[in-house]
C-alpha atoms as a PDB file:
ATOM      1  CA  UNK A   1      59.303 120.026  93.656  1.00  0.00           C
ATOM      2  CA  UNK A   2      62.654 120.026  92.397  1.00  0.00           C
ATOM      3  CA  UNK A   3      64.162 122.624  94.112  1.00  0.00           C
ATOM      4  CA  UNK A   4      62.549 120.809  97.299  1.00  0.00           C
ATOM      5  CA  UNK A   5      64.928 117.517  96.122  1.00  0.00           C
ATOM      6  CA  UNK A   6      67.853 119.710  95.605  1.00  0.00           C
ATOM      7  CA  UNK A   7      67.441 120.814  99.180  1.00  0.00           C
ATOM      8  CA  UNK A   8      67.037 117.191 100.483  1.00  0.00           C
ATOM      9  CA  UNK A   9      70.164 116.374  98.640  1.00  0.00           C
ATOM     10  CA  UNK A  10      72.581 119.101  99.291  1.00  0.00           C
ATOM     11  CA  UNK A  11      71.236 118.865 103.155  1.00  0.00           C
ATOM     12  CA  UNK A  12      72.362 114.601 102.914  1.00  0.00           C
ATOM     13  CA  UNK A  13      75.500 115.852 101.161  1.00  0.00           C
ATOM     14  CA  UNK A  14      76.490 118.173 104.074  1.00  0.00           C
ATOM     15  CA  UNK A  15      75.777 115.746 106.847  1.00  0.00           C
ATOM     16  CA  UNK A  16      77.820 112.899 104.768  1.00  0.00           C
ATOM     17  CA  UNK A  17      80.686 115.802 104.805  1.00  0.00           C
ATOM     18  CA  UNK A  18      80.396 116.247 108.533  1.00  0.00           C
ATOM     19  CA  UNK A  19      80.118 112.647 108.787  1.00  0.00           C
ATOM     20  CA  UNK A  20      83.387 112.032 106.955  1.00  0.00           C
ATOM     21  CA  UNK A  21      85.030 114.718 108.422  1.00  0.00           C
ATOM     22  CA  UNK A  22      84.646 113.224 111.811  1.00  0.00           C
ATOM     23  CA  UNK A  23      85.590 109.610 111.340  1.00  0.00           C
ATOM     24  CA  UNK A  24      88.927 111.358 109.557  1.00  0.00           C
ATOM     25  CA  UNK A  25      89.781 113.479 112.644  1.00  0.00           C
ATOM     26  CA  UNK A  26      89.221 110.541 114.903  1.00  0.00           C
ATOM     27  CA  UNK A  27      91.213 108.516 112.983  1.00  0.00           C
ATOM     28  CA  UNK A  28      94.175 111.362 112.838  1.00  0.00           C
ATOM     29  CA  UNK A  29      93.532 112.081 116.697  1.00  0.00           C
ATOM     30  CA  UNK A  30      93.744 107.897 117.463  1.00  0.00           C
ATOM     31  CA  UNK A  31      97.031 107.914 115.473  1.00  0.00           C
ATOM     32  CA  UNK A  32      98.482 110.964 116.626  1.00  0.00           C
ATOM     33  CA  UNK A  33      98.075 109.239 120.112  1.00  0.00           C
ATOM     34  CA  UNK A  34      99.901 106.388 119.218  1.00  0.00           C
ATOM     35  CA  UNK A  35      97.289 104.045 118.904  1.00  0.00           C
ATOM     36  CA  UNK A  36      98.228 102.199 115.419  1.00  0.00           C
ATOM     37  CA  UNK A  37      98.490  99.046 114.285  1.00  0.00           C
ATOM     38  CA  UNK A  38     101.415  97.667 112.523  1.00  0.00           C
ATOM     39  CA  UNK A  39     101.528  97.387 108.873  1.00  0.00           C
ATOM     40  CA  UNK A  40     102.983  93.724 109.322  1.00  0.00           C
ATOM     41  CA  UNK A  41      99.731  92.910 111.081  1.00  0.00           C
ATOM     42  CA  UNK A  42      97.795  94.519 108.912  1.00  0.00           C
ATOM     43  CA  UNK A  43      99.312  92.649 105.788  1.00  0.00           C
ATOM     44  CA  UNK A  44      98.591  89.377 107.736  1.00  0.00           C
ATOM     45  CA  UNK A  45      95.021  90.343 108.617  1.00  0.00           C
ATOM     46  CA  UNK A  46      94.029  90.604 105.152  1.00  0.00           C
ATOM     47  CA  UNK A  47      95.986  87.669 103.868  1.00  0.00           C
ATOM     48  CA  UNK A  48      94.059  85.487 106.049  1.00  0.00           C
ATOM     49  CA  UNK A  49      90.729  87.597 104.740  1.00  0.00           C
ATOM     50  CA  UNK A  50      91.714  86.661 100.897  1.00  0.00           C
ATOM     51  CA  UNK A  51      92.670  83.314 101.759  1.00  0.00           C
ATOM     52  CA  UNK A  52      89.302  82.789 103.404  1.00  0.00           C
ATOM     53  CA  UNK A  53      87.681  84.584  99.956  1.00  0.00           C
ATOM     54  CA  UNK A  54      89.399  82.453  97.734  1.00  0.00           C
ATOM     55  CA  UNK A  55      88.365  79.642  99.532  1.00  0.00           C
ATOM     56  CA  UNK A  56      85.192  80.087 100.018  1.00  0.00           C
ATOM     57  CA  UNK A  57      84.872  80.430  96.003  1.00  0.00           C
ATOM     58  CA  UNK A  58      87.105  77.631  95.414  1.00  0.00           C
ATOM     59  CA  UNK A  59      83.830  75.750  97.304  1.00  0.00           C
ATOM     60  CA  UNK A  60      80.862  77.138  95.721  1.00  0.00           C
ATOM     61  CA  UNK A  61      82.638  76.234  91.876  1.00  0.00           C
ATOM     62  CA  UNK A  62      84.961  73.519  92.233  1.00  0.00           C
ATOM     63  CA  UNK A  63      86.744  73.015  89.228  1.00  0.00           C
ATOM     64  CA  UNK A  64      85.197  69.759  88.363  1.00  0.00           C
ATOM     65  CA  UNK A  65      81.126  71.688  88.850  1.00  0.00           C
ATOM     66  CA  UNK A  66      81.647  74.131  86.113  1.00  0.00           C
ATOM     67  CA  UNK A  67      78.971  74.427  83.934  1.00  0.00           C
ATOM     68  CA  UNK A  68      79.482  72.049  80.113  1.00  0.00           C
ATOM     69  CA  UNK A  69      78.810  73.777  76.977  1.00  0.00           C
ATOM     70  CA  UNK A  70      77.367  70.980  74.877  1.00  0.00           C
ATOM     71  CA  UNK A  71      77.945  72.613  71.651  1.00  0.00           C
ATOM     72  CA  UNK A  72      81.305  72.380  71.146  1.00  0.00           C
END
């Protein structure tokens, strides 16, 4: 039985490999053909992502909602 599961594993880790593999070549073929996005867009992409994070906490525990220790 477990050399069965080390099969089953080894075979998941080879197709993960393959997987990875392709999505990096794709990525190195898209940039090689000039298709890339500027790191200045990039920057402001994810500032508007944490922005939206931060707010989005910032609503679920306003500072006024946080839970009182009553034994102090």
């Amino acid at each position: 039985m477990a050399n069965m599961q080390e099969r089953v594993r080894q075979q998941k880790a080879a197709e993960h490999d393959a997987w990875f593999r392709r999505q990096v070549q794709a990525g190195l073929d898209s940039a090689n053909a000039g298709r890339l996005i500027p790191a200045v867009e990039v920057e402001a992409r994810f500032a508007e992502k944490r922005a939206a994070t931060a707010a989005g906490f910032s609503s679920l525990h306003p500072p006024d909602s946080r839970p009182r220790r009553y034994d102090q």
